[in-house]
PDB file of N, CA and C in Angstrom:
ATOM      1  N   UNK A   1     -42.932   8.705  50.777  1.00  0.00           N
ATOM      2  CA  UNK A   1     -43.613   9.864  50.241  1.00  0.00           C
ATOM      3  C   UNK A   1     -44.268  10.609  51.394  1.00  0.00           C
ATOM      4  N   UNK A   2     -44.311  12.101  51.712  1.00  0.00           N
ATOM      5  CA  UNK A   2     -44.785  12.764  52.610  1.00  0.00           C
ATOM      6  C   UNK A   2     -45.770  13.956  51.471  1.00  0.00           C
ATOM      7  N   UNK A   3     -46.725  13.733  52.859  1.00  0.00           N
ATOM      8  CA  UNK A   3     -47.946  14.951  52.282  1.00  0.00           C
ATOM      9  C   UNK A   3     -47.601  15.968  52.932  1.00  0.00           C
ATOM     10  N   UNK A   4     -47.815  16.928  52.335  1.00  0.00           N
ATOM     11  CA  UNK A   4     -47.504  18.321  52.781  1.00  0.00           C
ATOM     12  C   UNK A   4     -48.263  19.154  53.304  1.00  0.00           C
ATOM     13  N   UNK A   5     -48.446  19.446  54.575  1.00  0.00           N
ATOM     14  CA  UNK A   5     -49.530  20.061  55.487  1.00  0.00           C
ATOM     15  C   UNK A   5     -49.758  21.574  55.320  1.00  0.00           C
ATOM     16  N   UNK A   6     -48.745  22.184  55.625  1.00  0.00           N
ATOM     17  CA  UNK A   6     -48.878  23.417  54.944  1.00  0.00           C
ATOM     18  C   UNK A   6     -47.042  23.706  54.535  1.00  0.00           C
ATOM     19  N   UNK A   7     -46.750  25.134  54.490  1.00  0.00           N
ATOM     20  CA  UNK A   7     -45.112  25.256  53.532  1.00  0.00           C
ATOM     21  C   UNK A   7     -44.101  24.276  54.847  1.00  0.00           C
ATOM     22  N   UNK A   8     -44.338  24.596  55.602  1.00  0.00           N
ATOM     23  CA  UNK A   8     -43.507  24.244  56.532  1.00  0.00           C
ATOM     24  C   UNK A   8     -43.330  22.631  57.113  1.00  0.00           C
ATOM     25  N   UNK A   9     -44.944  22.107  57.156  1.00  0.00           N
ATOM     26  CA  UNK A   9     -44.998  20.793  57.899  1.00  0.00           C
ATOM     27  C   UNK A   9     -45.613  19.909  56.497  1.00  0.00           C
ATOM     28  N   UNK A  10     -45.036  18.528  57.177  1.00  0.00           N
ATOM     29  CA  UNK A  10     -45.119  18.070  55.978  1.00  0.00           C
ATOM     30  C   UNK A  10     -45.452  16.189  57.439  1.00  0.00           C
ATOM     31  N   UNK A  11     -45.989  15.417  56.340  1.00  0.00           N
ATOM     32  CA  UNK A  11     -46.428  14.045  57.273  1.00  0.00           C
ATOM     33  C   UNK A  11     -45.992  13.193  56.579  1.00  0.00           C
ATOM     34  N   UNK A  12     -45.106  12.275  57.246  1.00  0.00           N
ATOM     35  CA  UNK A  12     -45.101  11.132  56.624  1.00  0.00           C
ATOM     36  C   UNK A  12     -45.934  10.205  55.918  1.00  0.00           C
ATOM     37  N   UNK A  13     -45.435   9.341  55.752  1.00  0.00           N
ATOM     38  CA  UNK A  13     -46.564   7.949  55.108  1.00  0.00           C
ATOM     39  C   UNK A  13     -46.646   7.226  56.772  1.00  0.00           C
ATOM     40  N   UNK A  14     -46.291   7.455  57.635  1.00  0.00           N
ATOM     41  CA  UNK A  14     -46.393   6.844  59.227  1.00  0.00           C
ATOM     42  C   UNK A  14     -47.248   7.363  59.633  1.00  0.00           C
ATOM     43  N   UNK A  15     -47.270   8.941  59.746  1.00  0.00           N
ATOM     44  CA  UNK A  15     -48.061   9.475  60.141  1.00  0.00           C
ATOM     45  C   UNK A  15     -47.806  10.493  60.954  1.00  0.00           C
ATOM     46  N   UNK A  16     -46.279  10.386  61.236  1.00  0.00           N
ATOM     47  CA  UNK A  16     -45.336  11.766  62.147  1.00  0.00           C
ATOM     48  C   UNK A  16     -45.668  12.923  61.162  1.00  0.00           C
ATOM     49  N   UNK A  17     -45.728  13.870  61.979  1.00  0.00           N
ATOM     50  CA  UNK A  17     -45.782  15.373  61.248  1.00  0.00           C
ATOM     51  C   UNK A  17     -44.267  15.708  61.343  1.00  0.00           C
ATOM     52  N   UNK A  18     -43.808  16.697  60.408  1.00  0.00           N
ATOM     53  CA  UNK A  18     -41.947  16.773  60.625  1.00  0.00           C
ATOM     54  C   UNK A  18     -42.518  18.362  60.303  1.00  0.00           C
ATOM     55  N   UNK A  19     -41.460  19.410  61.332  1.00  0.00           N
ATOM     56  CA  UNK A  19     -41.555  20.434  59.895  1.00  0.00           C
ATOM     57  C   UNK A  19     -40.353  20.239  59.060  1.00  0.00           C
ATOM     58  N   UNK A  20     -40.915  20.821  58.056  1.00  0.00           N
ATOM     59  CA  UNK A  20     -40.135  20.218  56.315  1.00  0.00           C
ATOM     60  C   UNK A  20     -38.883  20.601  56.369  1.00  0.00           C
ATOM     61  N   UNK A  21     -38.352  20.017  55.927  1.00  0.00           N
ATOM     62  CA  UNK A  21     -36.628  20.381  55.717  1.00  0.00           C
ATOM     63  C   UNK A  21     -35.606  20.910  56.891  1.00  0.00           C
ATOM     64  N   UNK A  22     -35.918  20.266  58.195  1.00  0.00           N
ATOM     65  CA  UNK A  22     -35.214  20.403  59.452  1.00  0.00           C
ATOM     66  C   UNK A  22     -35.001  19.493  60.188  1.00  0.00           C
ATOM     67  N   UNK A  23     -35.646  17.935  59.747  1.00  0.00           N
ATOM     68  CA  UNK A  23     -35.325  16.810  60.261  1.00  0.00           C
ATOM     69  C   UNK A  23     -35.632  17.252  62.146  1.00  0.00           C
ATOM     70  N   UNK A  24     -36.526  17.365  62.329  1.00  0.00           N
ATOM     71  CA  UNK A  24     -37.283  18.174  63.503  1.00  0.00           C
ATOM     72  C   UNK A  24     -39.027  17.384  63.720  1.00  0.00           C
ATOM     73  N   UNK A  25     -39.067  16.894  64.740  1.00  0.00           N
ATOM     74  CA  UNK A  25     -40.737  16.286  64.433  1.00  0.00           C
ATOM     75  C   UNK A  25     -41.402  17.295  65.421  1.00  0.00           C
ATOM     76  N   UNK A  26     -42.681  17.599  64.735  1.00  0.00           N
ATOM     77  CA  UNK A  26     -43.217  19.024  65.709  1.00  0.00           C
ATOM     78  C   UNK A  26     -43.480  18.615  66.945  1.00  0.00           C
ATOM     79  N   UNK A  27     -43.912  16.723  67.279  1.00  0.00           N
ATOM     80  CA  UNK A  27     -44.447  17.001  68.903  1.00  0.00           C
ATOM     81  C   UNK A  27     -42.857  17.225  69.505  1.00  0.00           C
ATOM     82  N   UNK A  28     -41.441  16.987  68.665  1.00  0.00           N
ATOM     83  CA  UNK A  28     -40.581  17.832  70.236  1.00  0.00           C
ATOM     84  C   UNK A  28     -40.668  19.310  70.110  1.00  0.00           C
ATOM     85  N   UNK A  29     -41.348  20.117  69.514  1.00  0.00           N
ATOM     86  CA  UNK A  29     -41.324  21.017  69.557  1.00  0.00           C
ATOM     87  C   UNK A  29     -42.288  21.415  70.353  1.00  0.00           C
ATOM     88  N   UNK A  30     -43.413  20.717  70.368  1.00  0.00           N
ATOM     89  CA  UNK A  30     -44.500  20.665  71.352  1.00  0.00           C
ATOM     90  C   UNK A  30     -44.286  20.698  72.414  1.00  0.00           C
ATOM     91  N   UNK A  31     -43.425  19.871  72.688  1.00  0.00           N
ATOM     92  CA  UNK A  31     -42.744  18.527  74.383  1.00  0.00           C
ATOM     93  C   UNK A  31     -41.996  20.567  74.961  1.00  0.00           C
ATOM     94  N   UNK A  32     -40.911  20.544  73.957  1.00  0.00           N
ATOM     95  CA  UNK A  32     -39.828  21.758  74.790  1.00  0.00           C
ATOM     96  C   UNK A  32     -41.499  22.881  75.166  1.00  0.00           C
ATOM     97  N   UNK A  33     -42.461  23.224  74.236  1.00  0.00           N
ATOM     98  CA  UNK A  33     -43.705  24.224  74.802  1.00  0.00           C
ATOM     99  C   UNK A  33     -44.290  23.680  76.266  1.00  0.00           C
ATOM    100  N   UNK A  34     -44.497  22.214  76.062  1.00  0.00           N
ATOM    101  CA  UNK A  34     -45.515  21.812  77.657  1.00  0.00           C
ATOM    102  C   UNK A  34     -44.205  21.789  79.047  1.00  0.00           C
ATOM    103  N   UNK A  35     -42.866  21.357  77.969  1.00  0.00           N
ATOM    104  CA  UNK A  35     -42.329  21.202  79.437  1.00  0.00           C
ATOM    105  C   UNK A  35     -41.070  22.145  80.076  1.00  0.00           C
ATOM    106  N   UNK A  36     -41.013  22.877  79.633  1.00  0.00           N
ATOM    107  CA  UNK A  36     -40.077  23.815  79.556  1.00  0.00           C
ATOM    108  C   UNK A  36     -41.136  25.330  79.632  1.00  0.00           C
ATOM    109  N   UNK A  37     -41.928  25.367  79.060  1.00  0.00           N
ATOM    110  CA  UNK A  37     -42.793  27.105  78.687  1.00  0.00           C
ATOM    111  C   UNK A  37     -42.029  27.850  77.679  1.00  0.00           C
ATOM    112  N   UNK A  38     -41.234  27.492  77.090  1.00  0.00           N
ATOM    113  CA  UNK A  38     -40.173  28.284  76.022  1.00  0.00           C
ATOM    114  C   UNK A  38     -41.582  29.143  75.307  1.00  0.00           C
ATOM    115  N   UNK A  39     -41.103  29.947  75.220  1.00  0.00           N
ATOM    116  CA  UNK A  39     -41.645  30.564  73.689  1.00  0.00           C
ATOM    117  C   UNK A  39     -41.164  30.451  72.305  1.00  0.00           C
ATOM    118  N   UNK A  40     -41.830  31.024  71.422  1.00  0.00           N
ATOM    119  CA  UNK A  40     -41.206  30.465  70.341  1.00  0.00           C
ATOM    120  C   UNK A  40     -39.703  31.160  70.231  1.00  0.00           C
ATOM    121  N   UNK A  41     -39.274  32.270  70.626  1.00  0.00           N
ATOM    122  CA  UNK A  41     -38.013  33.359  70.008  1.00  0.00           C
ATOM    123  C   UNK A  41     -36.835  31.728  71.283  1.00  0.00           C
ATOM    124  N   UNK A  42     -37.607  31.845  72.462  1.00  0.00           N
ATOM    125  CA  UNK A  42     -36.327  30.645  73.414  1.00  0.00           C
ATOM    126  C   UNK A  42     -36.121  29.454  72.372  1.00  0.00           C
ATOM    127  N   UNK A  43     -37.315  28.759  71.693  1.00  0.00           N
ATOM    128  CA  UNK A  43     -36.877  27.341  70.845  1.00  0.00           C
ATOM    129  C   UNK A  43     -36.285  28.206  70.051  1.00  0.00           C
ATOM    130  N   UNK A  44     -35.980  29.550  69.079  1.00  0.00           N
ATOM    131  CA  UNK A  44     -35.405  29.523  68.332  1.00  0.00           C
ATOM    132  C   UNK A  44     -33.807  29.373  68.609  1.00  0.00           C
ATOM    133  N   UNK A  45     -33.500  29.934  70.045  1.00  0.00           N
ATOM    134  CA  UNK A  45     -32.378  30.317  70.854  1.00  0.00           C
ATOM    135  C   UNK A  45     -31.797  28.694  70.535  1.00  0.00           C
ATOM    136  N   UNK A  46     -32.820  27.790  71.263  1.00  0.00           N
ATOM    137  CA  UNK A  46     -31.911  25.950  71.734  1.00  0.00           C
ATOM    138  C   UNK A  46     -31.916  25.815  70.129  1.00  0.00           C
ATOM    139  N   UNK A  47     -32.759  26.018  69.093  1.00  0.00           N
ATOM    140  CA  UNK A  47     -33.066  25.373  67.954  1.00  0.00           C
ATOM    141  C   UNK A  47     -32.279  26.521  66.839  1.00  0.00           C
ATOM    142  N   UNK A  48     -31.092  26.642  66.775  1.00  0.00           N
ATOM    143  CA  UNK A  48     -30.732  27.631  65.826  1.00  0.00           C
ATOM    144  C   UNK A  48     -31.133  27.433  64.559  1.00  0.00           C
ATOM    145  N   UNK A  49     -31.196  26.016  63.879  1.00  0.00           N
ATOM    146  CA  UNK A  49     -31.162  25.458  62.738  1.00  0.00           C
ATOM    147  C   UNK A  49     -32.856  25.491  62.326  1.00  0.00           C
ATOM    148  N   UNK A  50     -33.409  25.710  63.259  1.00  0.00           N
ATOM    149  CA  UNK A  50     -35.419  26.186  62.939  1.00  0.00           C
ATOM    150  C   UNK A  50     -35.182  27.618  62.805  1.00  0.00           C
ATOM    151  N   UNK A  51     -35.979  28.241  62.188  1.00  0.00           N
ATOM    152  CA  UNK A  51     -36.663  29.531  61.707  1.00  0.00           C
ATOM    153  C   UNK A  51     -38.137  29.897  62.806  1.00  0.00           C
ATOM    154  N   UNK A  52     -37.957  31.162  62.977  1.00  0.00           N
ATOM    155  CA  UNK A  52     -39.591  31.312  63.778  1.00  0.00           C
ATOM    156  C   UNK A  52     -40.614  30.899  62.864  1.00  0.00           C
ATOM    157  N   UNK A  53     -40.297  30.947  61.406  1.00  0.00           N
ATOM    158  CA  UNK A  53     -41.543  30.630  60.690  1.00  0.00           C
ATOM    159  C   UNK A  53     -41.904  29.095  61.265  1.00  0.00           C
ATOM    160  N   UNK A  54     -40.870  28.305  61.094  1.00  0.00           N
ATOM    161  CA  UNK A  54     -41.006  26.811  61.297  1.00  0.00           C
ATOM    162  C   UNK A  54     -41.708  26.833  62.743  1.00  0.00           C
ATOM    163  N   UNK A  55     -41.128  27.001  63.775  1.00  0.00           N
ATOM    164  CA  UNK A  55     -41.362  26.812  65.450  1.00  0.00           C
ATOM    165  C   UNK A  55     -43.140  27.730  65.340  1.00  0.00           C
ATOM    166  N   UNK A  56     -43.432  28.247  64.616  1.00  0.00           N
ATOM    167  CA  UNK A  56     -44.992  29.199  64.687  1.00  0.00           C
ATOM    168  C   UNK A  56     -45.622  27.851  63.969  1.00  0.00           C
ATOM    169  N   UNK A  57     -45.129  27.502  62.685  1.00  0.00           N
ATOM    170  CA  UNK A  57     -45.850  26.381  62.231  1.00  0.00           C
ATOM    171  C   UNK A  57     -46.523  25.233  62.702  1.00  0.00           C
ATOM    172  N   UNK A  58     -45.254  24.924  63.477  1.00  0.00           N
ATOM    173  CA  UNK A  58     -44.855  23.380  64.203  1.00  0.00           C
ATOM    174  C   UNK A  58     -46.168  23.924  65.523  1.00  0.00           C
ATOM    175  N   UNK A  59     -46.264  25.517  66.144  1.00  0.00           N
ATOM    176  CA  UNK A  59     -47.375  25.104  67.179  1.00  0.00           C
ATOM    177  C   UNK A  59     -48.682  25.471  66.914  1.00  0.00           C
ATOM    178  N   UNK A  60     -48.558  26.452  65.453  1.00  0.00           N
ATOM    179  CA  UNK A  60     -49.922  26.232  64.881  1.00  0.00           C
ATOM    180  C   UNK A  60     -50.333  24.484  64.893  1.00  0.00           C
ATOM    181  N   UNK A  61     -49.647  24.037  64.284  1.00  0.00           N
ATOM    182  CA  UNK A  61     -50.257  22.463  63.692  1.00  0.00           C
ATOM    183  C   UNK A  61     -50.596  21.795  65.690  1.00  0.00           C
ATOM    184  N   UNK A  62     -50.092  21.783  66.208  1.00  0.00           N
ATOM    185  CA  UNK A  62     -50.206  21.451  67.471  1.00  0.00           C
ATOM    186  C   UNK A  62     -51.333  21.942  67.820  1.00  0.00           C
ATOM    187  N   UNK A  63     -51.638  23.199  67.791  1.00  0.00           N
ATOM    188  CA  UNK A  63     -53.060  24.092  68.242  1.00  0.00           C
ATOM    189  C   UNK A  63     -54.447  23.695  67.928  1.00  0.00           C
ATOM    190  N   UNK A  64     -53.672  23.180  66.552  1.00  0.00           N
ATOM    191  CA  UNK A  64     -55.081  22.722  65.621  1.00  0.00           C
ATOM    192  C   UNK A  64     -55.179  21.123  65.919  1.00  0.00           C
ATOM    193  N   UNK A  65     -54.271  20.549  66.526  1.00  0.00           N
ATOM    194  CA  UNK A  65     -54.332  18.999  66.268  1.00  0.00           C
ATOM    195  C   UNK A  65     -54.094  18.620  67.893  1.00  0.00           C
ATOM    196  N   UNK A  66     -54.118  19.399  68.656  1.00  0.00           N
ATOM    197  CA  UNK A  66     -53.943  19.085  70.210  1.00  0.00           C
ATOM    198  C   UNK A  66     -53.909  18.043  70.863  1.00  0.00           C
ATOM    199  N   UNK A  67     -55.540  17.688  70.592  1.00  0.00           N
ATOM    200  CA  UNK A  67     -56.387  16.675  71.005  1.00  0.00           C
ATOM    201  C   UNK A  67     -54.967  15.019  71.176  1.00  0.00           C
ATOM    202  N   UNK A  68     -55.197  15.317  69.243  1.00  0.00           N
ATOM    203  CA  UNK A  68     -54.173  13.732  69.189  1.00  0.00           C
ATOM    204  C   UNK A  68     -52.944  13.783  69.746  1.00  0.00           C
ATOM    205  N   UNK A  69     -52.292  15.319  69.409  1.00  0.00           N
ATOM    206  CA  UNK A  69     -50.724  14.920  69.786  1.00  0.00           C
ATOM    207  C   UNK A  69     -50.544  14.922  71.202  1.00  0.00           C
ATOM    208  N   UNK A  70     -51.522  15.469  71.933  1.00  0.00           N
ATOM    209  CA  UNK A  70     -51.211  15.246  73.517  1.00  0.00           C
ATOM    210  C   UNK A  70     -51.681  14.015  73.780  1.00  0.00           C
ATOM    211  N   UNK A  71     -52.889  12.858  73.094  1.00  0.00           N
ATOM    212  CA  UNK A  71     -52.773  11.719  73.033  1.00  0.00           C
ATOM    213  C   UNK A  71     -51.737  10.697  72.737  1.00  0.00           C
ATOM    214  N   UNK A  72     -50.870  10.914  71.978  1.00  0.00           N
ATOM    215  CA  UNK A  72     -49.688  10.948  71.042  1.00  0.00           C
ATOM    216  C   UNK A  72     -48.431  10.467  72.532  1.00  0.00           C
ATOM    217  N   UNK A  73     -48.703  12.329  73.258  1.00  0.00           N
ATOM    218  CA  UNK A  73     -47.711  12.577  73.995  1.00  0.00           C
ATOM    219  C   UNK A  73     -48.016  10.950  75.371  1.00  0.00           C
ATOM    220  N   UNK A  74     -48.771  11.157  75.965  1.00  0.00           N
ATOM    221  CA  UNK A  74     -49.505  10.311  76.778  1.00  0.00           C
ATOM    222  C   UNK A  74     -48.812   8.670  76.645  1.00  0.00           C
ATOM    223  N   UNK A  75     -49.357   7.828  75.458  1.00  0.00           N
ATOM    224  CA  UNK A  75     -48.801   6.983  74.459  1.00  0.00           C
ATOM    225  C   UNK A  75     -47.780   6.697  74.693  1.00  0.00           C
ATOM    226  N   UNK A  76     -46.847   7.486  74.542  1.00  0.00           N
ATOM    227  CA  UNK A  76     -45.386   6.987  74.317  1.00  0.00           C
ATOM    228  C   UNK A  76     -44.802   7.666  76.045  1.00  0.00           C
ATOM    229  N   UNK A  77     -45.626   8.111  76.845  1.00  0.00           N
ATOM    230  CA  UNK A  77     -45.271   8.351  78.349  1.00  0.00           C
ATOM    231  C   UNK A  77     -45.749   6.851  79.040  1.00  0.00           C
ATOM    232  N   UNK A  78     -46.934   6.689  78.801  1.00  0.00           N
ATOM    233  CA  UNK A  78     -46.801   4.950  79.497  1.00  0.00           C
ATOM    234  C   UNK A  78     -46.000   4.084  78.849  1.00  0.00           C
ATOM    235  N   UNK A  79     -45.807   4.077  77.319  1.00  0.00           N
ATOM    236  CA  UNK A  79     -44.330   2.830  76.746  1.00  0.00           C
ATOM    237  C   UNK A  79     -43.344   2.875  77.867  1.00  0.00           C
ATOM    238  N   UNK A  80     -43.049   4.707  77.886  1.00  0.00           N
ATOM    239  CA  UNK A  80     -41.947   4.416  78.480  1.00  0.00           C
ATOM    240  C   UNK A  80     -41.721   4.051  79.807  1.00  0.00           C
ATOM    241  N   UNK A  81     -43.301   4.410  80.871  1.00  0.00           N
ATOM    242  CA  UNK A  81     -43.049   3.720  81.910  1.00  0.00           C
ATOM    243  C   UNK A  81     -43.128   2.045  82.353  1.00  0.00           C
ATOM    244  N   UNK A  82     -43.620   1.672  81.460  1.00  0.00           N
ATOM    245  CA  UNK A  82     -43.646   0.358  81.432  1.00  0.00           C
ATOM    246  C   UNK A  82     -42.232  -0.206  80.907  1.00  0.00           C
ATOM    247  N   UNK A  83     -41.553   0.120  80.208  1.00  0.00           N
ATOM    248  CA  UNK A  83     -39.966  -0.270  79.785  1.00  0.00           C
ATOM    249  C   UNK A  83     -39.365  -0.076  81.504  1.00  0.00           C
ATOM    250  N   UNK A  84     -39.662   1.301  81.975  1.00  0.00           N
ATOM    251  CA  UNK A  84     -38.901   1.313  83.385  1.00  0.00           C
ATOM    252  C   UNK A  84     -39.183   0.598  83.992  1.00  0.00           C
ATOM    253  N   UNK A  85     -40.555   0.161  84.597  1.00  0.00           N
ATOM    254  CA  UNK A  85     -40.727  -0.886  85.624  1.00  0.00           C
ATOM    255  C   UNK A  85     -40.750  -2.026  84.760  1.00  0.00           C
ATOM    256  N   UNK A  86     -40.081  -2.857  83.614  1.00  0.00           N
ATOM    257  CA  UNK A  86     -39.273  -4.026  83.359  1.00  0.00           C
ATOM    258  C   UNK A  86     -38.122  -3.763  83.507  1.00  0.00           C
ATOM    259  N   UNK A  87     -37.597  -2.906  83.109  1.00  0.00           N
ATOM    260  CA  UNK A  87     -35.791  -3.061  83.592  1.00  0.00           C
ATOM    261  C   UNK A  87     -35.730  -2.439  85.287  1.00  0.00           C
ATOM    262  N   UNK A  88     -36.258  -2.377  85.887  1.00  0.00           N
ATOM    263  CA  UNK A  88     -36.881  -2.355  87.439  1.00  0.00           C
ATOM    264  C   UNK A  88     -35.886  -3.358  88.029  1.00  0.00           C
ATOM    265  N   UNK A  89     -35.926  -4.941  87.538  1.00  0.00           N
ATOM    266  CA  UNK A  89     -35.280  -5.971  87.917  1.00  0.00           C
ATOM    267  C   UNK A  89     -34.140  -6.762  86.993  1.00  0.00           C
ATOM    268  N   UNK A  90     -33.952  -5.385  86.091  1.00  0.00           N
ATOM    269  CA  UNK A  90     -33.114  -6.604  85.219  1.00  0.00           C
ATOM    270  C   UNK A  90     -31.268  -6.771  85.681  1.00  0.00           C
ATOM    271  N   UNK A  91     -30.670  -7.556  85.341  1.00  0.00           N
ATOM    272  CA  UNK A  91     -29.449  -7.802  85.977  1.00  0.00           C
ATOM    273  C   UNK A  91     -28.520  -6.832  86.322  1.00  0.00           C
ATOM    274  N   UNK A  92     -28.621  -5.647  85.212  1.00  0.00           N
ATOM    275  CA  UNK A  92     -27.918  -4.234  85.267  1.00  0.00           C
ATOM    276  C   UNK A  92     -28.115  -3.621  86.614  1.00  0.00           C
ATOM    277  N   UNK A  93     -29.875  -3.661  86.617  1.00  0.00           N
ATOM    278  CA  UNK A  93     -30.350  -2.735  87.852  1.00  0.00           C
ATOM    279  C   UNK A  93     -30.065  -3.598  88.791  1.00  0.00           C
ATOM    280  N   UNK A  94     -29.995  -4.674  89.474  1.00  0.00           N
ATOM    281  CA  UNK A  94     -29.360  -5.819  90.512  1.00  0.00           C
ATOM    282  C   UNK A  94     -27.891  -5.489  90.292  1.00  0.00           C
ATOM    283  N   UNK A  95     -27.357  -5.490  90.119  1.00  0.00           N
ATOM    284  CA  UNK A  95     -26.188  -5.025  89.875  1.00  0.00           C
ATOM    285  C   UNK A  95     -25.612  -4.229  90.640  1.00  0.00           C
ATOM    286  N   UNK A  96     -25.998  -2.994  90.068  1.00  0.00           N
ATOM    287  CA  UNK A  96     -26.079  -1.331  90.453  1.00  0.00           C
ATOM    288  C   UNK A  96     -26.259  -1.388  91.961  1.00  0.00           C
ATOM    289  N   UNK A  97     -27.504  -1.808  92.569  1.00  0.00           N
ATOM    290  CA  UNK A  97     -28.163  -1.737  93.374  1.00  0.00           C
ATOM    291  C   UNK A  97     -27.218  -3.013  94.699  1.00  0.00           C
ATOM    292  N   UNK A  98     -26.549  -3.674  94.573  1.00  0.00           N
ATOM    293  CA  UNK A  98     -25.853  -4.185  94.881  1.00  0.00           C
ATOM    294  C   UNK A  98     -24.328  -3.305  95.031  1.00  0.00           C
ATOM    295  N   UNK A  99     -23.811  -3.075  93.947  1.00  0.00           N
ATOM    296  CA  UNK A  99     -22.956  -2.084  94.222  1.00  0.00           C
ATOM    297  C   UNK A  99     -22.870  -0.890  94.795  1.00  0.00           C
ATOM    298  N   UNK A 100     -24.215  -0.236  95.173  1.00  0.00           N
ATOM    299  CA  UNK A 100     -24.401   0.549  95.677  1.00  0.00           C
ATOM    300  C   UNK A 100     -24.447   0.476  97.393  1.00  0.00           C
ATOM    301  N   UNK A 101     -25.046  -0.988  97.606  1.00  0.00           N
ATOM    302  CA  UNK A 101     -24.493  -1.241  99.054  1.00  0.00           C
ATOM    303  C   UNK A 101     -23.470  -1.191  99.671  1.00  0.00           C
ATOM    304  N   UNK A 102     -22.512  -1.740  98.764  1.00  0.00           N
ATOM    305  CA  UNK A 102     -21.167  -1.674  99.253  1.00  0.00           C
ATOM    306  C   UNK A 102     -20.623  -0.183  99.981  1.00  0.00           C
ATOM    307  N   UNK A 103     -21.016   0.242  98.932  1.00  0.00           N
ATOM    308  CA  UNK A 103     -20.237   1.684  99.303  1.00  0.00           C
ATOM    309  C   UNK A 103     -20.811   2.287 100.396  1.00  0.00           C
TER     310      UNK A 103
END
């Protein structure tokens, strides 16, 4: 069951914000704003299947909720550096790194 934030965004029972009916979660819509600078008309360009209404929604709700989702963003930036420096040494990367001598 999802609560409905306003027409567009809607939250899971997890706690992801989605906007509604685009199978789209707003922090990547966020992520393409911090890391890219798109505006909204460029996400509409990569994002044909969003509406400007949706992509205005998705950074209203961001505007208003900043704080967490750049906490959010942060979060899942150390998971992922910590996954990198474990597979740092794993047999794949020995591997690689071995094969790479050769050549």
């Amino acid at each position: 069951m999802s609560t409905v934030a306003t027409s567009h965004i809607e939250i899971d029972a997890g706690g992801q914000v989605w906007i509604a009916d685009a199978n789209t979660k707003v922090i990547e819509i966020v992520l393409d704003k911090l890391a890219y600078g798109w505006s909204p008309e460029e996400m509409h360009f990569q994002h044909p299947h969003l509406s400007l209404a949706q992509i205005h929604a998705a950074l209203s709700y961001y505007y208003d909720h900043q704080t967490e989702i750049e906490a959010e963003i942060e979060k899942r930036y150390q998971r992922v550096e910590a996954l990198r420096e474990r597979a740092k040494d794993s047999p794949l990367q020995k591997r690689l790194r071995e094969l790479a001598k050769r050549k």
